[in-house]
Protein backbone atom coordinates (compact mmCIF):
# COMPACT_ATOMS: atom_id res chain seq x y z
CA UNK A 1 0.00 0.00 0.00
CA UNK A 2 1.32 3.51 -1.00
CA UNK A 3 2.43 5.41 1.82
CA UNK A 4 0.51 8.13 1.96
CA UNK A 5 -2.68 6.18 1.68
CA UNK A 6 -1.08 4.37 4.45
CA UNK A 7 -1.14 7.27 6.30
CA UNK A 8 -4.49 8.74 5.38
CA UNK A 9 -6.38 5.46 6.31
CA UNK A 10 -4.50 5.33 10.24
CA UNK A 11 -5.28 8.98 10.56
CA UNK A 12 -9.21 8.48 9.94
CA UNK A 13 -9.56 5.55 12.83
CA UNK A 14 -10.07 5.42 16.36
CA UNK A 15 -8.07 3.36 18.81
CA UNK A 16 -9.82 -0.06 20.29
CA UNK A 17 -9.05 -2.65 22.49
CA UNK A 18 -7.84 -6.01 21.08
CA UNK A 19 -10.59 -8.81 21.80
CA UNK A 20 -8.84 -11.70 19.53
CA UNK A 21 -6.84 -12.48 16.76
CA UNK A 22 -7.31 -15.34 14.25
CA UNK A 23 -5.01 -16.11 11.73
CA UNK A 24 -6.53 -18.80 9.22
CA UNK A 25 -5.75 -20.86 6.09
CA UNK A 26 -7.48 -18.06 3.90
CA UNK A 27 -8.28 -15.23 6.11
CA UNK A 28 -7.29 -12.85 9.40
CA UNK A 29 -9.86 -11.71 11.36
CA UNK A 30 -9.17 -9.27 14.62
CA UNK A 31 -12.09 -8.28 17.04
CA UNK A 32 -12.05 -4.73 18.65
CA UNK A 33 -13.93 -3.36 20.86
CA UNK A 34 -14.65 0.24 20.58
CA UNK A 35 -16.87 2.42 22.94
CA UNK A 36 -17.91 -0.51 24.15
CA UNK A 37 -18.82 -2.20 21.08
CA UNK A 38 -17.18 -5.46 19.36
CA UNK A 39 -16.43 -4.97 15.31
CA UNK A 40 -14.70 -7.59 13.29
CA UNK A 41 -12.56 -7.26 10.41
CA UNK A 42 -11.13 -9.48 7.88
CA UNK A 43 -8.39 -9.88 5.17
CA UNK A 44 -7.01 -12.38 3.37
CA UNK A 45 -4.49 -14.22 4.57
CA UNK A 46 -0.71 -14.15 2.86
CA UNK A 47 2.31 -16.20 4.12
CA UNK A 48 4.82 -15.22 1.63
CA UNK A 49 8.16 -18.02 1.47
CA UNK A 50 8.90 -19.03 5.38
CA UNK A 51 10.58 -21.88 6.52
CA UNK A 52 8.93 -23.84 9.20
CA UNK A 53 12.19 -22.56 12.05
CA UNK A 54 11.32 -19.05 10.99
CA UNK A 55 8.55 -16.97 13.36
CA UNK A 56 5.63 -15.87 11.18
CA UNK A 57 4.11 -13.57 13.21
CA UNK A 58 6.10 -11.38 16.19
CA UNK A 59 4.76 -11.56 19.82
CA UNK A 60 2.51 -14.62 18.38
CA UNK A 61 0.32 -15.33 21.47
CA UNK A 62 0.19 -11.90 22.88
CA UNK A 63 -1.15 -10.14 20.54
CA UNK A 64 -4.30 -9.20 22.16
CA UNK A 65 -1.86 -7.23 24.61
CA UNK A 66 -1.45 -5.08 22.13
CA UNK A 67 -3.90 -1.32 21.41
CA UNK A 68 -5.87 -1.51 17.95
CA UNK A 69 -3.78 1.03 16.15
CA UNK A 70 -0.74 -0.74 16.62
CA UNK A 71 -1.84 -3.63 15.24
CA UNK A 72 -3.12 -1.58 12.78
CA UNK A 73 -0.22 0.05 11.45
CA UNK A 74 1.51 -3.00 10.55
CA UNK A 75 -1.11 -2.12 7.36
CA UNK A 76 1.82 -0.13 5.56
CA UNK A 77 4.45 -0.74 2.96
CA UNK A 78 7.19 -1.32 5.80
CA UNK A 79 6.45 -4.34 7.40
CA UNK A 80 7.98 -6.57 5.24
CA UNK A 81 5.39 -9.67 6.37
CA UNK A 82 2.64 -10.70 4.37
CA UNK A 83 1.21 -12.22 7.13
CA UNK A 84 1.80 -9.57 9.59
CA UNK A 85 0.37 -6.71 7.09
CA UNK A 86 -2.52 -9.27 6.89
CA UNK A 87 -3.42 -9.00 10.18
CA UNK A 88 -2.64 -4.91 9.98
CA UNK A 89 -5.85 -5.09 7.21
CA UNK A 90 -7.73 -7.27 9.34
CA UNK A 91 -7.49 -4.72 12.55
CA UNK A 92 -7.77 -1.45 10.48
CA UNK A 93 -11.08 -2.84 8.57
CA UNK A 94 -12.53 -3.49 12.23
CA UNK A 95 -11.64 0.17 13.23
CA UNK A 96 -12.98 1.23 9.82
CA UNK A 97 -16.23 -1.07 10.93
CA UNK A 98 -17.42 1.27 13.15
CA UNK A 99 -17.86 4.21 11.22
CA UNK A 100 -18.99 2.05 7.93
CA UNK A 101 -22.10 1.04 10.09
CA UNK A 102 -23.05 4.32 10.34
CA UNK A 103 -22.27 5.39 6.13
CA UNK A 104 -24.28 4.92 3.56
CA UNK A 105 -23.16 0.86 1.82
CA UNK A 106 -25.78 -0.54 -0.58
CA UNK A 107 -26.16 -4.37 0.17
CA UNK A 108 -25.02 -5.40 -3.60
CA UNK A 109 -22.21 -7.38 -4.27
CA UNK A 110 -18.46 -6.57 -6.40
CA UNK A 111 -20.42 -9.53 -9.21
CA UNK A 112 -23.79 -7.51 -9.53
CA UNK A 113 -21.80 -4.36 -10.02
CA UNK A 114 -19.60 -5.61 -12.92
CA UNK A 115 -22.33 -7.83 -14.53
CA UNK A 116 -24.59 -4.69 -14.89
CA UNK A 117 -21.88 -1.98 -16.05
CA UNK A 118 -20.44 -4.86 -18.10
CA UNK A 119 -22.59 -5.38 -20.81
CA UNK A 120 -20.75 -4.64 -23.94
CA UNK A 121 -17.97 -3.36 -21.92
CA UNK A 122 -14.14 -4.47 -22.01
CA UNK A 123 -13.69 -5.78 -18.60
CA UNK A 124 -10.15 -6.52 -16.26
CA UNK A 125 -10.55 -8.51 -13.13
CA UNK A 126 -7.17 -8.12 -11.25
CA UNK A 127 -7.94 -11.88 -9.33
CA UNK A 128 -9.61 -15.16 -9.77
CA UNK A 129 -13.08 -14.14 -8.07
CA UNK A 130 -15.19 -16.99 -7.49
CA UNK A 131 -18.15 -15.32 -10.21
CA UNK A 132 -15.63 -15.40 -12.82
CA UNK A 133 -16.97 -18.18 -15.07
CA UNK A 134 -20.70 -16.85 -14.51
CA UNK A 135 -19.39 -13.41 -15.44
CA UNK A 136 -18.43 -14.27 -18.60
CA UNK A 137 -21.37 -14.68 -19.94
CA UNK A 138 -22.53 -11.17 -18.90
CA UNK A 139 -19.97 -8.98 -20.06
CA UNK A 140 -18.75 -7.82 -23.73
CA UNK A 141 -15.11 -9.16 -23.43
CA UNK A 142 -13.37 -10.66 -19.51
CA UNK A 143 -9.79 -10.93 -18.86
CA UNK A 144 -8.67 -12.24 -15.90
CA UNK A 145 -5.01 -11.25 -14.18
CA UNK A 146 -3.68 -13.86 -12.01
CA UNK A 147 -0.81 -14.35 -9.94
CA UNK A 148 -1.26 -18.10 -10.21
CA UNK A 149 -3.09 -18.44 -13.55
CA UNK A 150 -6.30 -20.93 -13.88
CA UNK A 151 -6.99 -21.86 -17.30
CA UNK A 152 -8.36 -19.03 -18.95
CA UNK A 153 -6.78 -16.67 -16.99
CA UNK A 154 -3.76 -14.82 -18.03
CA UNK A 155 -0.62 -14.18 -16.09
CA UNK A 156 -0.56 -10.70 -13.66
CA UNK A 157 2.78 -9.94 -15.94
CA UNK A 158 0.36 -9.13 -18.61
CA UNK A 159 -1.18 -5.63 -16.75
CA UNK A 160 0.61 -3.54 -18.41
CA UNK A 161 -1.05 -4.68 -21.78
CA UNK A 162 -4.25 -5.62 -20.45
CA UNK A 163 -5.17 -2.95 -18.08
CA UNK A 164 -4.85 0.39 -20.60
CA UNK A 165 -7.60 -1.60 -22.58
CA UNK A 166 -10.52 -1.93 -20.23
CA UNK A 167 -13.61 0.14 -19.71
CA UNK A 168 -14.20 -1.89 -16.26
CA UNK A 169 -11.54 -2.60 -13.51
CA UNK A 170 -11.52 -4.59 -10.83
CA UNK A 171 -8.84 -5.32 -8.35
CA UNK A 172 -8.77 -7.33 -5.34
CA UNK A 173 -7.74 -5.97 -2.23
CA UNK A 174 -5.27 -8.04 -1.52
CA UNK A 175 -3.02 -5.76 -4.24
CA UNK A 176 -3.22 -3.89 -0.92
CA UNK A 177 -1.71 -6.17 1.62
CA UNK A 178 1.31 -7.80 -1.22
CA UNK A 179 2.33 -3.79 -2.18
CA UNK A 180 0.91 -4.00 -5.92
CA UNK A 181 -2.06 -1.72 -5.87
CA UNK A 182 -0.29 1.16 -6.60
CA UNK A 183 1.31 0.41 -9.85
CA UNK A 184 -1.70 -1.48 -11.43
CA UNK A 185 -4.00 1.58 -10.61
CA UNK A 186 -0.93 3.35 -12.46
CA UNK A 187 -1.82 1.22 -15.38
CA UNK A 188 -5.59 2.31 -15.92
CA UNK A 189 -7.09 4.47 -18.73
CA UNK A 190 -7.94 7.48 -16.56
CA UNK A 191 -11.67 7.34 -18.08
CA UNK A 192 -12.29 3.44 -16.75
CA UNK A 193 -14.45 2.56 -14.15
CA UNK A 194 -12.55 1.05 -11.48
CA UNK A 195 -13.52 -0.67 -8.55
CA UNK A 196 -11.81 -1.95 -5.56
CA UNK A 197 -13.37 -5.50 -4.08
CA UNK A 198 -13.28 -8.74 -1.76
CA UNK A 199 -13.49 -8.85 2.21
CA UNK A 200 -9.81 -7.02 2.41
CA UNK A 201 -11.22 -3.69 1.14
CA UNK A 202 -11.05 -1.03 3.85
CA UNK A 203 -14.58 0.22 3.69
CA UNK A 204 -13.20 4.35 3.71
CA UNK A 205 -13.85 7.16 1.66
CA UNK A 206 -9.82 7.58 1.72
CA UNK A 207 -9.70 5.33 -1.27
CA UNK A 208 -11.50 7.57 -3.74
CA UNK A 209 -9.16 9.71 -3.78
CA UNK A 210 -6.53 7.25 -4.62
CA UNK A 211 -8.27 6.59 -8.00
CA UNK A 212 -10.68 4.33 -6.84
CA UNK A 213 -14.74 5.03 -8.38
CA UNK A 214 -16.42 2.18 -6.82
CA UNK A 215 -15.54 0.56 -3.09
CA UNK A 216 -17.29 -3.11 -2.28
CA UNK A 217 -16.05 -4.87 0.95
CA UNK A 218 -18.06 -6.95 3.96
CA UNK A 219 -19.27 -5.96 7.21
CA UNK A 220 -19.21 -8.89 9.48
CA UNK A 221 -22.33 -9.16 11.35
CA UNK A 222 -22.06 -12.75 12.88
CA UNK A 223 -19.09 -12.15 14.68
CA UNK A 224 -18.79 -15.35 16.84
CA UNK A 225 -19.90 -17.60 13.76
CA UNK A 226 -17.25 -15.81 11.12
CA UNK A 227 -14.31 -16.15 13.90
CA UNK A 228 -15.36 -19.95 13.96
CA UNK A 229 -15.60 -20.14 10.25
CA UNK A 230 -12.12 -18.43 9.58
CA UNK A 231 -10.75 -20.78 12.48
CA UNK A 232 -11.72 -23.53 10.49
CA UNK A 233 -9.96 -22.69 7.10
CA UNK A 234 -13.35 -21.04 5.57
CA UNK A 235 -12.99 -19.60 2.11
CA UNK A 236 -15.02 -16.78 1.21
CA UNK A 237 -18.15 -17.97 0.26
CA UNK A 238 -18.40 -20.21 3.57
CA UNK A 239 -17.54 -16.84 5.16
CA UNK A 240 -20.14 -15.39 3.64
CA UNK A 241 -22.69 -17.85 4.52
CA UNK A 242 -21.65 -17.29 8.31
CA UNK A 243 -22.76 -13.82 8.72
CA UNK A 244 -21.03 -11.46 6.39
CA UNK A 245 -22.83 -8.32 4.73
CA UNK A 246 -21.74 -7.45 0.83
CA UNK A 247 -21.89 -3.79 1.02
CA UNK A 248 -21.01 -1.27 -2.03
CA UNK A 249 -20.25 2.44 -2.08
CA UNK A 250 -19.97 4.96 -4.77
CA UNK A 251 -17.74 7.55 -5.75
CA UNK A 252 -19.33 11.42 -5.87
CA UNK A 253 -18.14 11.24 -9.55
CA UNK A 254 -19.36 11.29 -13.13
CA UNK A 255 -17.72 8.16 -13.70
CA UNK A 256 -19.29 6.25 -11.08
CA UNK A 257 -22.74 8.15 -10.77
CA UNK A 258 -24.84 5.97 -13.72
CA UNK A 259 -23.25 2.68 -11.90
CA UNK A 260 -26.17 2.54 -9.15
């Protein structure tokens, strides 16, 4: 994550106290507590290459010791630990929880979105999203950018071809937790529609002003059933299905307006 959106998404959050931490195969969640309320948040999970004799995470076991914020700014290009930064997202969406209740979010998934602005449209998913195959039946023309390509999919090396081509965008957020969002946004035709999606997505206005038009995370509502869920290896639909809320969120701009 750039720095200075780094820096603009600590300074809109409020302190908490640490409830728990879970760390699972696919995704981090972190309970705060916050006048007195709980919030979750989540974010995928990344390992990065670590032996099995090298420590993952620092202070593993006492991390509920810790204040929210700290945890918190382990979301920024310095930390050097996928897993760590993982569990930075994880705490700064639950701090971002608490305000996000109170905002206006549409309940409408990222797949509604880009099936409905799609039609006819040139379209870049930045991730293999789990509507992928349905979505290609919606949309004028799909390419898929992938890290670890499925078939169909072509490899994230191709961007720099593929993005300057597409009327729709759509990047996961975990280009926020492995440091790449910055240069694929660099990549996009300043008139394209682009949206930033998946669980990972801090759910701030900050991000529209980092060229993003269209913001769709999750509020967790089912706290004690997600932690289980995440505890348990859950992937994202199965998180879903435990008590997470799809929520959208436009842009004030002309790009972005017609989408709703």
């Amino acid at each position: 994550m750039p720095s200075d959106l780094s820096e603009a998404l600590l300074a809109s959050i409020p302190d908490g106290k640490v409830l728990d931490v879970r760390i699972g195969l696919s995704w981090t969640a972190v309970v705060v507590e916050i006048a007195g309320a709980r919030r979750c948040g989540l974010a995928a999970t990344l390992r990065g290459e670590r032996g099995h004799g090298s420590p993952t995470m620092p202070d593993a076991g006492h991390l509920v010791e810790r204040s929210a914020r700290e945890l918190a700014i382990w979301a920024s290009p310095d930390t050097g630990n996928l897993t760590q930064t993982s569990v930075g997202f994880a705490t700064l969406n639950a701090l971002l929880a608490a305000a996000a209740a109170d905002q206006q979010w549409t309940d409408l998934n990222a797949a509604e979105v880009i099936a409905e602005r799609g039609v006819g449209k040139r379209v870049a998913l930045v991730g293999h999203f789990p509507f992928v195959e349905q979505l290609r039946e919606q949309v004028g023309a799909l390419w898929v950018l992938e890290l670890q390509p499925q078939p169909g999919d072509l490899p994230a090396s191709a961007a720099a071809e593929i993005l300057p081509q597409a009327d729709i965008i759509a990047v996961t957020a975990t280009t926020l937790i492995n440091g790449t969002f910055a240069g694929l946004m660099a990549l996009a035709n300043p008139v394209a529609l682009t949206m930033l999606l998946g669980p990972s997505t801090p759910l701030s206005p900050v991000l529209f002003d980092h060229g993003v038009d269209i913001l769709s995370g999750a509020l967790v509502q089912d706290i004690d059933a997600t932690l289980r869920a995440v505890s348990q290896g859950a992937g994202f639909r199965q998180i879903h299905r435990a008590g997470v809320r799809l929520v959208s969120r436009w842009a004030e701009t002309g790009k972005s307006a017609g989408a709703r």
